[in-house]
Protein backbone atom coordinates (compact mmCIF):
# COMPACT_ATOMS: atom_id res chain seq x y z
CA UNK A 1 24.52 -31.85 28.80
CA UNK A 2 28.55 -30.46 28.25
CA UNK A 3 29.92 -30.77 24.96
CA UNK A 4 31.37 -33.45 25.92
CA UNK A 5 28.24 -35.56 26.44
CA UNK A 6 26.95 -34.08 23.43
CA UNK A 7 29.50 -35.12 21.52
CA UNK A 8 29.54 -39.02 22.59
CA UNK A 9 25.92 -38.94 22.22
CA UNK A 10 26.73 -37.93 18.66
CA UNK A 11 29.77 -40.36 18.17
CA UNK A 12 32.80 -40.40 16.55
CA UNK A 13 31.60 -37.90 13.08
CA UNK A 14 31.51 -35.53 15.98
CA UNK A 15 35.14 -33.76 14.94
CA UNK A 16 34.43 -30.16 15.14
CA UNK A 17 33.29 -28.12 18.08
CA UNK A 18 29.88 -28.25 19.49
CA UNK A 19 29.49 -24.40 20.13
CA UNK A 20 26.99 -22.64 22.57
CA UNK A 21 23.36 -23.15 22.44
CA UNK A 22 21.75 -21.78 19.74
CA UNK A 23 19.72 -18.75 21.38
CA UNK A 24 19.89 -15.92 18.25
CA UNK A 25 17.82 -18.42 16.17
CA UNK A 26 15.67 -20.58 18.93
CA UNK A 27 12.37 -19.01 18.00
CA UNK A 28 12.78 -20.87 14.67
CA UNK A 29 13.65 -24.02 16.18
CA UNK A 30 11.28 -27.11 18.43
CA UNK A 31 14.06 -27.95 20.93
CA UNK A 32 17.51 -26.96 21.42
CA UNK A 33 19.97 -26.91 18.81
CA UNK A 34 23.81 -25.88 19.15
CA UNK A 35 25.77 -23.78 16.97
CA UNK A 36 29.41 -22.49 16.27
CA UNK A 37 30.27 -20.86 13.29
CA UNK A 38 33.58 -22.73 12.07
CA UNK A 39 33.77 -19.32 9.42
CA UNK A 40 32.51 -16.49 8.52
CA UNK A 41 35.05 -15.00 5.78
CA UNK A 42 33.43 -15.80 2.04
CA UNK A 43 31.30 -19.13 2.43
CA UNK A 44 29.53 -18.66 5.71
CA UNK A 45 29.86 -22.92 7.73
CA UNK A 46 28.33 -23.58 10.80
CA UNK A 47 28.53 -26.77 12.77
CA UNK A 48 24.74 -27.06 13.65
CA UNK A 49 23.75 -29.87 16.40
CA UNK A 50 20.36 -30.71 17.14
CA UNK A 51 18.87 -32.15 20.36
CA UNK A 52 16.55 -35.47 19.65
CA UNK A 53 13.74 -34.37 18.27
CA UNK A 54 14.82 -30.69 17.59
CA UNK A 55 13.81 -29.24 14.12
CA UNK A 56 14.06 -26.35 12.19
CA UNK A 57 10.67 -24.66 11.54
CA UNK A 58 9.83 -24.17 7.38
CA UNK A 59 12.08 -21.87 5.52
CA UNK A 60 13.43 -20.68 2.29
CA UNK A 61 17.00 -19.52 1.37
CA UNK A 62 16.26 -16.49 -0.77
CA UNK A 63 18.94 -15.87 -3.60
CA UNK A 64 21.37 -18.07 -1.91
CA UNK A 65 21.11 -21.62 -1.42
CA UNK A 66 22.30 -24.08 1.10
CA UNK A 67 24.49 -27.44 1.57
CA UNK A 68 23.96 -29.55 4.31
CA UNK A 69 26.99 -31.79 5.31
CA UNK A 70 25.92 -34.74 7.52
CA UNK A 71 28.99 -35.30 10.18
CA UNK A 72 26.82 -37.44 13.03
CA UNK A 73 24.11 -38.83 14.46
CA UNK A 74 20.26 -39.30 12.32
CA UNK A 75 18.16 -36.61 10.87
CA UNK A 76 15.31 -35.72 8.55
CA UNK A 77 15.69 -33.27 5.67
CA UNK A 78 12.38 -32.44 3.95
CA UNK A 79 11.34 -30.31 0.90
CA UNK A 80 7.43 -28.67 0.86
CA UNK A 81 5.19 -31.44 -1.23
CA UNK A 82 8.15 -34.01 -1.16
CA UNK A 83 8.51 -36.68 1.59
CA UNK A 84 10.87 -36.65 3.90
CA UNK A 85 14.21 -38.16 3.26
CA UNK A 86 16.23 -40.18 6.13
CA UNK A 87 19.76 -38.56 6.83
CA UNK A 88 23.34 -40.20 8.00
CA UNK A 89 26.97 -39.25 8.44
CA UNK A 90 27.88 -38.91 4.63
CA UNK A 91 24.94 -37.59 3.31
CA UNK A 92 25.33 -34.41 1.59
CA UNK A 93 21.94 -31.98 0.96
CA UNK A 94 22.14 -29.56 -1.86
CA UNK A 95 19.09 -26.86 -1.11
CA UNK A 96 18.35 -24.98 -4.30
CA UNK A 97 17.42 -21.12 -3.64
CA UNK A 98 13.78 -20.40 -3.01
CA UNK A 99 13.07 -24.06 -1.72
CA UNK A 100 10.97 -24.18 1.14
CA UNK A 101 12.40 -26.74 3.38
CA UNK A 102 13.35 -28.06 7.07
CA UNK A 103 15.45 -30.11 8.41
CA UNK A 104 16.46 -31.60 12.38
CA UNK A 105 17.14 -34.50 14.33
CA UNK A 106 15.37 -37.94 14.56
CA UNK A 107 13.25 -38.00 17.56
CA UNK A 108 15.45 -39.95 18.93
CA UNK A 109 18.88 -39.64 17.99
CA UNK A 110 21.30 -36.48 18.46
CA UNK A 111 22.01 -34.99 14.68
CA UNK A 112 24.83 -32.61 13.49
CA UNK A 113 25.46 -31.01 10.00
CA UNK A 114 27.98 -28.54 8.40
CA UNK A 115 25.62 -25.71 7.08
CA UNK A 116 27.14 -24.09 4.28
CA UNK A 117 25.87 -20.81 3.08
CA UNK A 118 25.95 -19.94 -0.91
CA UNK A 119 26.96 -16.70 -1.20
CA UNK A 120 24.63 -14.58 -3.43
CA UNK A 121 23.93 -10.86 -3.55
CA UNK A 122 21.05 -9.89 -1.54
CA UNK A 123 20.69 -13.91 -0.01
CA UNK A 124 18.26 -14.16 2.71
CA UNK A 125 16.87 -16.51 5.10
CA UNK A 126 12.42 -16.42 5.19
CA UNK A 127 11.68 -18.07 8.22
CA UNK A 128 7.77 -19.34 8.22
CA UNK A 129 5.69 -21.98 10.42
CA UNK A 130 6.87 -25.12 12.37
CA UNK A 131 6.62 -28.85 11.05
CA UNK A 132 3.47 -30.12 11.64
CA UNK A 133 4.18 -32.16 15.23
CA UNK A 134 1.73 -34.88 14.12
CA UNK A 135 3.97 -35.11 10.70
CA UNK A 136 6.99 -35.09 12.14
CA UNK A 137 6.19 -37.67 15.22
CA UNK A 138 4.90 -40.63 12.15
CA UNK A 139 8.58 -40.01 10.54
């Protein structure tokens, strides 16, 4: 699909650019996600857009934490031990440092979130295992 597919797929909470696809991260990812970083200059936001059914394999924000901003489309969010929680344009994550979470599209809707990066000395990103396909199909 061209952005512009993606982006009526998504609807109208689709305001800032799709980007290319997501290739520097893809090995952490089931499916293809999209990515353009809409700055770079003190807190790092990306426009992250997700494919149906595309995830994010397990990870933890060292140091640093993240905020997810929900612009379009239905998605999962989902902390280790916790169940997962139902997303929609408006919804607004706050990911504490040294969480171990994921987070992607419904399996079949397009999703897209801001990803804003909290800026802490020495933050890092630990990426680990994929969701459990079984899990993730009985969402």
């Amino acid at each position: 699909m061209n952005e512009s597919e993606i982006r009526a797929a998504l609807g109208p909470g689709a305001v800032f650019p799709v980007g290319g696809e997501n290739t520097a991260f893809a090995q952490y990812f089931v499916g293809t996600s999209y990515l353009t970083m809409l700055t770079t200059q003190g807190v790092g936001v990306g426009n992250v857009t997700f494919e149906p059914g595309c995830r994010n394999n397990w990870h933890i924000h060292h140091k640093g934490g993240q905020i997810l901003l929900v612009t379009a489309g239905r998605g999962w969010y989902q902390e280790w031990g916790q169940p997962a929680r139902a997303l929609k344009p408006g919804d607004v994550v706050n990911i504490p440092p040294e969480v171990k979470h994921w987070h992607g599209a419904a399996r079949d809707a397009w999703f897209q979130h801001l990803a804003l990066e909290v800026p802490a000395q020495g933050a890092s990103n630990e990426w680990l295992e994929p969701v459990d396909e079984t899990a993730y199909n009985e969402l």
